[in-house]
C-alpha atoms as a PDB file:
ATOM      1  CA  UNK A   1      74.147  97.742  97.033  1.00  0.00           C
ATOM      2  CA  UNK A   2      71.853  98.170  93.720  1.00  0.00           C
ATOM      3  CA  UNK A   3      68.376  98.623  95.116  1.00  0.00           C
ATOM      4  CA  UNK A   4      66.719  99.294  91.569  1.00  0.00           C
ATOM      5  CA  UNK A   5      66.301  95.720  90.861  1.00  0.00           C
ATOM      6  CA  UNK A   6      64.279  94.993  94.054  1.00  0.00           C
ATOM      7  CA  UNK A   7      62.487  98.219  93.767  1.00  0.00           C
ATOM      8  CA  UNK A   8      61.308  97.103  89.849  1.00  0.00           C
ATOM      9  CA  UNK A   9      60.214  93.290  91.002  1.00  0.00           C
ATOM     10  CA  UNK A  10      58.487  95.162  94.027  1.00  0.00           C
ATOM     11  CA  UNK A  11      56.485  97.489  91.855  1.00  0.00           C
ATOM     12  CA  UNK A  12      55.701  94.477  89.460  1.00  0.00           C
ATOM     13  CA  UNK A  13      54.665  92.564  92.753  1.00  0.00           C
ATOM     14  CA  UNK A  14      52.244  95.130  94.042  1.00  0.00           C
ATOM     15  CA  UNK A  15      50.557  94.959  90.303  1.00  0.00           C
ATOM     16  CA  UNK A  16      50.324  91.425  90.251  1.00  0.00           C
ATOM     17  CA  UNK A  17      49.171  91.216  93.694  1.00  0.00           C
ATOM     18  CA  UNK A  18      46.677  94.608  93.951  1.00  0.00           C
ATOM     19  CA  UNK A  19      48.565  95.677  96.845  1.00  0.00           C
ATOM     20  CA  UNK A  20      47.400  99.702  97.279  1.00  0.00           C
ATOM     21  CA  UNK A  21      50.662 101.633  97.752  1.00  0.00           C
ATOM     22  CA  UNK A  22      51.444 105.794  97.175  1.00  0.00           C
ATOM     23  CA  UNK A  23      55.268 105.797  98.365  1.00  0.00           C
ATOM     24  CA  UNK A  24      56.575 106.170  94.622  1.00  0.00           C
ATOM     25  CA  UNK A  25      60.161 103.930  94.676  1.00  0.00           C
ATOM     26  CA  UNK A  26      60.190 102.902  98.413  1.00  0.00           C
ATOM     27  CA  UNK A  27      61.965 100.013  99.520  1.00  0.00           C
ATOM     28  CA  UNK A  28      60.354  97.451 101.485  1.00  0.00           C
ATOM     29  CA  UNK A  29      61.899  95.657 104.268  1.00  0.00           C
ATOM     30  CA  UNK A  30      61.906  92.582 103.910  1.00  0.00           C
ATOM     31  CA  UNK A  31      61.390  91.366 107.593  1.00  0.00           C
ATOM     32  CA  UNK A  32      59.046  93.908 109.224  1.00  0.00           C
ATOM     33  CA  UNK A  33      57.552  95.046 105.585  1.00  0.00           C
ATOM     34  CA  UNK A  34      57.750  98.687 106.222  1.00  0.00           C
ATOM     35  CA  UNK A  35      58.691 100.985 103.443  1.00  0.00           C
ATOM     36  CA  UNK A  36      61.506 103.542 103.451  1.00  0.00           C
ATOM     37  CA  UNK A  37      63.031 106.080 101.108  1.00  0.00           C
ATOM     38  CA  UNK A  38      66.347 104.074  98.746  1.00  0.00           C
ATOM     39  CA  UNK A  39      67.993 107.509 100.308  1.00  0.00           C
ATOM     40  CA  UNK A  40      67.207 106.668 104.163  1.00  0.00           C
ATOM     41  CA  UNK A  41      70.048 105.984 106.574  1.00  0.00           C
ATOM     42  CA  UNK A  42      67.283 103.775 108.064  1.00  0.00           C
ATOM     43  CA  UNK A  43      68.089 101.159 105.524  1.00  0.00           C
ATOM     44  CA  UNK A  44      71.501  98.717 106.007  1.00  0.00           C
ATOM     45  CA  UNK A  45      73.299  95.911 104.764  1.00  0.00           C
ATOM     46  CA  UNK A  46      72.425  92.737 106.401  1.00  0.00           C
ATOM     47  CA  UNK A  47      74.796  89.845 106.649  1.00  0.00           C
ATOM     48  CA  UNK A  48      73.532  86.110 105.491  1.00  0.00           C
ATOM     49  CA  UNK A  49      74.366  84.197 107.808  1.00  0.00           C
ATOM     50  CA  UNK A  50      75.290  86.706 110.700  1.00  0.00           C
ATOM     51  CA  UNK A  51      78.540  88.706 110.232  1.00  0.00           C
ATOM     52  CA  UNK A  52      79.839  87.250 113.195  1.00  0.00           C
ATOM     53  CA  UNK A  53      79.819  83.466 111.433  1.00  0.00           C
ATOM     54  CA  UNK A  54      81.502  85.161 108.386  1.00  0.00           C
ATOM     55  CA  UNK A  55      78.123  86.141 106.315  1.00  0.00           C
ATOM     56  CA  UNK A  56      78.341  87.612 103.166  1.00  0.00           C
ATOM     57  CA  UNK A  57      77.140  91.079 102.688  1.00  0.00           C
ATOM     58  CA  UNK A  58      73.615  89.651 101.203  1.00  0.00           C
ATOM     59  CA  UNK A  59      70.499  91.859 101.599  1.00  0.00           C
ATOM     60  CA  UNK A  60      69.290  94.723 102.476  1.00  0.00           C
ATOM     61  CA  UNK A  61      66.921  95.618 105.821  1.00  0.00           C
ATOM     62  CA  UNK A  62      66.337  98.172 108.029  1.00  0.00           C
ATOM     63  CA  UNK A  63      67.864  99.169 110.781  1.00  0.00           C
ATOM     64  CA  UNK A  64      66.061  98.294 113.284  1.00  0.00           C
ATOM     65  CA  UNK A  65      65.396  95.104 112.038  1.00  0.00           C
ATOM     66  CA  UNK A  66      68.835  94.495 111.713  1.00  0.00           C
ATOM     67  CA  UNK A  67      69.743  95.449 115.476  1.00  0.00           C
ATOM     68  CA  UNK A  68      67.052  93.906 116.955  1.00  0.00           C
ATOM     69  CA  UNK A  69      68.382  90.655 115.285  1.00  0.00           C
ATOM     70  CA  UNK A  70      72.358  91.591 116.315  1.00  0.00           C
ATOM     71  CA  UNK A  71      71.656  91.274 120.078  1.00  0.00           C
ATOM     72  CA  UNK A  72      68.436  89.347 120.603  1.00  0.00           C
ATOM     73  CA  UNK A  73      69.594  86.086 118.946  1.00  0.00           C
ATOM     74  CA  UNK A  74      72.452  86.299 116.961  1.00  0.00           C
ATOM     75  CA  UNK A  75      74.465  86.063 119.720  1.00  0.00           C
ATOM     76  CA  UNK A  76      72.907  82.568 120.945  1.00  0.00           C
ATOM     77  CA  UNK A  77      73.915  81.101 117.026  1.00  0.00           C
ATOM     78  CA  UNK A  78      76.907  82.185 117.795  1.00  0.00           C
ATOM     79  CA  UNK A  79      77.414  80.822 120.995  1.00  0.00           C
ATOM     80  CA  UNK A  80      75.932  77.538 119.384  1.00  0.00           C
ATOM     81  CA  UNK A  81      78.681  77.223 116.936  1.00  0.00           C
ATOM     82  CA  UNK A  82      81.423  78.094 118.592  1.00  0.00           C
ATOM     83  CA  UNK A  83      80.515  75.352 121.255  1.00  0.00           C
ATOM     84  CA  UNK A  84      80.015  72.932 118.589  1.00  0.00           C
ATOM     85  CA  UNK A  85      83.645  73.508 117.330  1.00  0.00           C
ATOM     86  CA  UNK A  86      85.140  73.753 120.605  1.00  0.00           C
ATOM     87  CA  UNK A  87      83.623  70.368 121.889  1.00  0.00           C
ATOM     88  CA  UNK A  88      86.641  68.924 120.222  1.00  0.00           C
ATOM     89  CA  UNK A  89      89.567  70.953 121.950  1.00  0.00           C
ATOM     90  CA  UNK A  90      91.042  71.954 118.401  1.00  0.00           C
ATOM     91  CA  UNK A  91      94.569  72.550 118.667  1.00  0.00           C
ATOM     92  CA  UNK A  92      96.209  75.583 119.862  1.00  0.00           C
ATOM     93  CA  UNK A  93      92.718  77.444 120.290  1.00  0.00           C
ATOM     94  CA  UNK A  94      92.145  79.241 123.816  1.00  0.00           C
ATOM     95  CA  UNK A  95      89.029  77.766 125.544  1.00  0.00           C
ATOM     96  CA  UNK A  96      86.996  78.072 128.151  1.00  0.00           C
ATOM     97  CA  UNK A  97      85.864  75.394 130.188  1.00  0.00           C
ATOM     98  CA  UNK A  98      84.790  73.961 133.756  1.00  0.00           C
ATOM     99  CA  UNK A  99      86.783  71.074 135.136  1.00  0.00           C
ATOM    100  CA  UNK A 100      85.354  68.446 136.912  1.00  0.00           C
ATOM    101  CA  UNK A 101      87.419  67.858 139.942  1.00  0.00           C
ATOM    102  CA  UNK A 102      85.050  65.227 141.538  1.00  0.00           C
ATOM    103  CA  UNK A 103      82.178  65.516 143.903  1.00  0.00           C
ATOM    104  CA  UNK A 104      80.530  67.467 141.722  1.00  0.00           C
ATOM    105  CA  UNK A 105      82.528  70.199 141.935  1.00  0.00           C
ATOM    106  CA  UNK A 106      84.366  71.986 138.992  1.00  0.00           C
ATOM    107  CA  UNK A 107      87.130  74.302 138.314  1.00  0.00           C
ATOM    108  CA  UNK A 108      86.529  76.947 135.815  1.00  0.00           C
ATOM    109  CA  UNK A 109      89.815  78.172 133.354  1.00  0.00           C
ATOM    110  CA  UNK A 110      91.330  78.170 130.491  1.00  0.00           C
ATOM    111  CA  UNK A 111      92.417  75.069 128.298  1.00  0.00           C
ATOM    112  CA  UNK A 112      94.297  74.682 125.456  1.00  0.00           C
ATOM    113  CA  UNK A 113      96.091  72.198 123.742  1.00  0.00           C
ATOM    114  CA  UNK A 114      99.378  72.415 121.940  1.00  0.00           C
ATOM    115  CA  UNK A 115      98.955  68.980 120.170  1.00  0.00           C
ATOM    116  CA  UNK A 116      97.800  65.880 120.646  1.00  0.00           C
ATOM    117  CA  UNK A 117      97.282  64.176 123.949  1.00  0.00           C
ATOM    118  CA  UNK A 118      98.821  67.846 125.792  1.00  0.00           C
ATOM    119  CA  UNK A 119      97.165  70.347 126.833  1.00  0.00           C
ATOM    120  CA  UNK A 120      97.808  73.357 128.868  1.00  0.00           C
ATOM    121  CA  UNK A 121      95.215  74.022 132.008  1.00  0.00           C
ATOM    122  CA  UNK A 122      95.301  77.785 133.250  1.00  0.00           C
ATOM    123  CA  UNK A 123      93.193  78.284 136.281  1.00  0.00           C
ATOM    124  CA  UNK A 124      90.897  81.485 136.951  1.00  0.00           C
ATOM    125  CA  UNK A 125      91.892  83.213 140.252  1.00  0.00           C
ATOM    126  CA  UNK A 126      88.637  84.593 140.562  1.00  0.00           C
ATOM    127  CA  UNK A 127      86.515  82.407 139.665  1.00  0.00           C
ATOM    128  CA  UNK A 128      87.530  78.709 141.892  1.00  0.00           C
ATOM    129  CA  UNK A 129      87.877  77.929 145.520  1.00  0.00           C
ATOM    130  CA  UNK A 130      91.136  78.045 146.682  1.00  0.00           C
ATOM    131  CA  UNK A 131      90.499  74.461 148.393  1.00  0.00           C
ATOM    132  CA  UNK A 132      89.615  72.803 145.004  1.00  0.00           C
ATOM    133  CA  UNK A 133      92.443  74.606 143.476  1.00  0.00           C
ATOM    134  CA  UNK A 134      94.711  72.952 146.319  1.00  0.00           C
ATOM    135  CA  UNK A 135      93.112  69.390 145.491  1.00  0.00           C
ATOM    136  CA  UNK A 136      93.591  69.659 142.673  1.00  0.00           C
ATOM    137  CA  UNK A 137      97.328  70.656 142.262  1.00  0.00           C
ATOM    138  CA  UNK A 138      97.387  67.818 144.392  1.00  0.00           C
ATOM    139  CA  UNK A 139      96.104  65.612 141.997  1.00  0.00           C
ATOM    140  CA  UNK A 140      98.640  66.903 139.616  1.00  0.00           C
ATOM    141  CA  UNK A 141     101.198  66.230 142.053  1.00  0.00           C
ATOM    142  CA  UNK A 142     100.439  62.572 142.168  1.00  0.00           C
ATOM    143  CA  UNK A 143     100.449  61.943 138.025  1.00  0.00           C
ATOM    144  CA  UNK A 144      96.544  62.749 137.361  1.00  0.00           C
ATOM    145  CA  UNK A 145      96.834  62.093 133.189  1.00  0.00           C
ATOM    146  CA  UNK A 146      93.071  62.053 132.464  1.00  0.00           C
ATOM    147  CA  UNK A 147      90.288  64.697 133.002  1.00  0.00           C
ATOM    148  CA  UNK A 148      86.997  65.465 132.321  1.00  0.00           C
ATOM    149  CA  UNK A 149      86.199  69.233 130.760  1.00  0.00           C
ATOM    150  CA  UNK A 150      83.245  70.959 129.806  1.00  0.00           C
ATOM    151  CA  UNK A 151      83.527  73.781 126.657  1.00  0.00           C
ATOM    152  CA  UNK A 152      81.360  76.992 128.216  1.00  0.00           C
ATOM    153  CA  UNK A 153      80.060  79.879 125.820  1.00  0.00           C
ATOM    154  CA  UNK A 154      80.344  83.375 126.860  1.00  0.00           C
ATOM    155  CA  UNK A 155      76.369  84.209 126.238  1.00  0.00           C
ATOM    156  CA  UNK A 156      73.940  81.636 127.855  1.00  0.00           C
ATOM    157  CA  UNK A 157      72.441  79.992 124.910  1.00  0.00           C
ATOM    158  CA  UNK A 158      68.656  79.924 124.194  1.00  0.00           C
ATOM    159  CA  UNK A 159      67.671  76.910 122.046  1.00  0.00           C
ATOM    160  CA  UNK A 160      64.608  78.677 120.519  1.00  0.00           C
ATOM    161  CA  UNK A 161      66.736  81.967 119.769  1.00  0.00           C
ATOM    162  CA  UNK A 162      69.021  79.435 117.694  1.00  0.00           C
ATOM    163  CA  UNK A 163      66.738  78.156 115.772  1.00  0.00           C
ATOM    164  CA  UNK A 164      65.166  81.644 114.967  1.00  0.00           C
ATOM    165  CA  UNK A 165      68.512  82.887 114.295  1.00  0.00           C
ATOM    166  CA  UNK A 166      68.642  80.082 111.558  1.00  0.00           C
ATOM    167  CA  UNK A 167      65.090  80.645 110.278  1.00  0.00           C
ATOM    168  CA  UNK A 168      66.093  84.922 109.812  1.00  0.00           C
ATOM    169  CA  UNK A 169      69.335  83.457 107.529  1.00  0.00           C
ATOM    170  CA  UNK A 170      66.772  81.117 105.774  1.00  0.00           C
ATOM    171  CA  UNK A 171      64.208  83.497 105.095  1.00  0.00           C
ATOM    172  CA  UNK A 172      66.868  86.328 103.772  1.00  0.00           C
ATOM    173  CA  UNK A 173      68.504  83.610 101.624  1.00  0.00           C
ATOM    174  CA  UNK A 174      65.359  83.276 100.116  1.00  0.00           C
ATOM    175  CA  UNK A 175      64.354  86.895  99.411  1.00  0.00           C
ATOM    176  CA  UNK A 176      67.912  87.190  97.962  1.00  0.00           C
ATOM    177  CA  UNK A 177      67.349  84.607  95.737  1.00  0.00           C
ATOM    178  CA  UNK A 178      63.470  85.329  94.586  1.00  0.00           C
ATOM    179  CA  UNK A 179      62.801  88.889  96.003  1.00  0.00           C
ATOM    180  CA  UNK A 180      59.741  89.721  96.700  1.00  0.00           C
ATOM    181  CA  UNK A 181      57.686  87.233  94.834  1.00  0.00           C
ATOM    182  CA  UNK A 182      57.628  84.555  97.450  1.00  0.00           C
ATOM    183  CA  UNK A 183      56.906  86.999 100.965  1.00  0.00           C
ATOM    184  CA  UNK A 184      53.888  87.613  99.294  1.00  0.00           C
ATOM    185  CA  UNK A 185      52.435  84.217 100.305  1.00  0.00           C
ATOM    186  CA  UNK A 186      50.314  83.358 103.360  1.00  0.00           C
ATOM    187  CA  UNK A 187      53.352  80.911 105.090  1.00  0.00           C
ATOM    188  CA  UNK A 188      56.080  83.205 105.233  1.00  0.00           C
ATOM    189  CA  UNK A 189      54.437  85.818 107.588  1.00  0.00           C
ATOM    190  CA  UNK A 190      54.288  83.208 110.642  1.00  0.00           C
ATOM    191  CA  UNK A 191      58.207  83.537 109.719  1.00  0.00           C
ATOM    192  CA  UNK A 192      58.140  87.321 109.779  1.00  0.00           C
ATOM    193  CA  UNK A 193      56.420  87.425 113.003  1.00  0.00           C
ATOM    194  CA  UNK A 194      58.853  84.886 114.338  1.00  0.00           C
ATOM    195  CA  UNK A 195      62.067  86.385 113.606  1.00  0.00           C
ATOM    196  CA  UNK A 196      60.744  89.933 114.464  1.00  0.00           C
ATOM    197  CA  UNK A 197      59.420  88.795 118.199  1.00  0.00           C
ATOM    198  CA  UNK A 198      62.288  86.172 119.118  1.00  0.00           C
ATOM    199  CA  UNK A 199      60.938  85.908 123.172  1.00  0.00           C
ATOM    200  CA  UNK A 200      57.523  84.256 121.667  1.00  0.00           C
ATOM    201  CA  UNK A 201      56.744  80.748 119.808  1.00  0.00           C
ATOM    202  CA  UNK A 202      54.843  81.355 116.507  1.00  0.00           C
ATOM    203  CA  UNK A 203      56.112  79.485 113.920  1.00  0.00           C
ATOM    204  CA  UNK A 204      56.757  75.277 114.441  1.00  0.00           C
ATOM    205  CA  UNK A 205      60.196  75.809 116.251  1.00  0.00           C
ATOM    206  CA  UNK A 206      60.072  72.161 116.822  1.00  0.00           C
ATOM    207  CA  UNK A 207      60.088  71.056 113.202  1.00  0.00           C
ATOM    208  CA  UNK A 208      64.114  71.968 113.556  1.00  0.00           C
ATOM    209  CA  UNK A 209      66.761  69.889 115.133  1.00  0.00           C
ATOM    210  CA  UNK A 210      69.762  70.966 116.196  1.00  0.00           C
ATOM    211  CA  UNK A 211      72.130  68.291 117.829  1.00  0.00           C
ATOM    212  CA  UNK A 212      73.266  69.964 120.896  1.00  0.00           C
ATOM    213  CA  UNK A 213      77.085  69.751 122.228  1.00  0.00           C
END
């Protein structure tokens, strides 16, 4: 990725601004504004949104920025979306979900369905009672045609990691659109320190909705 661009609007930046700086043609992160050498293996390709929702290669950050980010809450987004897709049982798509078998008791497997109105149920060996499991193959026995099932995600979901996993794609679309112009400004460090300490509320979480599944 070109760097040169960002590096000229950055030097332009520090001018307009009177920010003090001897590091020559660094390249400042744009997350946790540290500078590092256009040469550094410290500095990678961020994906906007997360590569794991099919992000384009967009930015560029530093590492640790960018790993911090891959398992602290771009695995809840993830988790998010994938729940919000499965909550309607799209065909032939392998998902797991807990059955409720009555008395609020549930049976945890695999469901799929071939088309509509069947669907395949494969139970979990490990993870049921073998008594439920024998009510309900009972219930199967008699002509049960109607069930209730519950879509599960394989990371337990954080609602506030969500949301700052949205703000981080935000904020990058923006510096990927302006550059550094616009971090300059007074409200987009409560976003910095948000995205870069996830476990803490410091920017107005509850300003975003998300409909949950």
């Amino acid at each position: 990725m070109n760097l040169h661009p960002y590096l000229d609007q950055l030097a332009h930046v520090r001018n307009r601004f009177g920010v003090a700086h001897d590091g020559g043609r660094d390249y400042l992160c744009p997350l946790c504004l540290q500078y590092f050498n256009i040469e550094s293996k410290d500095l990678t390709i961020d994906h906007v949104p997360q590569q794991s929702l099919g992000g384009r290669k967009l930015v560029v950050t530093c590492r640790k920025c960018n790993n911090d980010a891959g398992w602290q809450i771009e695995p809840h987004l993830k988790g998010a979306m994938e729940l919000f897709v499965n909550r309607d049982f799209p065909e032939h798509r392998a998902i797991t979900v807990d059955l409720d078998v009555g008395e609020q008791k549930t049976l945890r497997g695999i469901l799929t369905r071939t088309h509509l109105g069947v669907a395949n149920f494969l139970l979990s060996e490990k993870n049921n009672d073998k008594r439920l499991v024998e009510k309900w193959n009972a219930k199967i026995d008699k002509g049960l045609t109607e069930f209730s099932a519950k879509p599960l995600s394989k990371t337990k979901i954080l609602d506030t990691k969500v949301l700052v996993s949205l703000l981080k794609a935000a904020y990058l679309q923006v510096f990927w659109r302006f550059g550094y112009i616009p971090l300059y400004h007074s409200y987009f460090q409560p976003m910095r320190d948000q995205i870069t300490n996830p476990s803490e509320i410091i920017y107005p979480l509850d300003l975003c909705y998300v409909l949950a599944p």
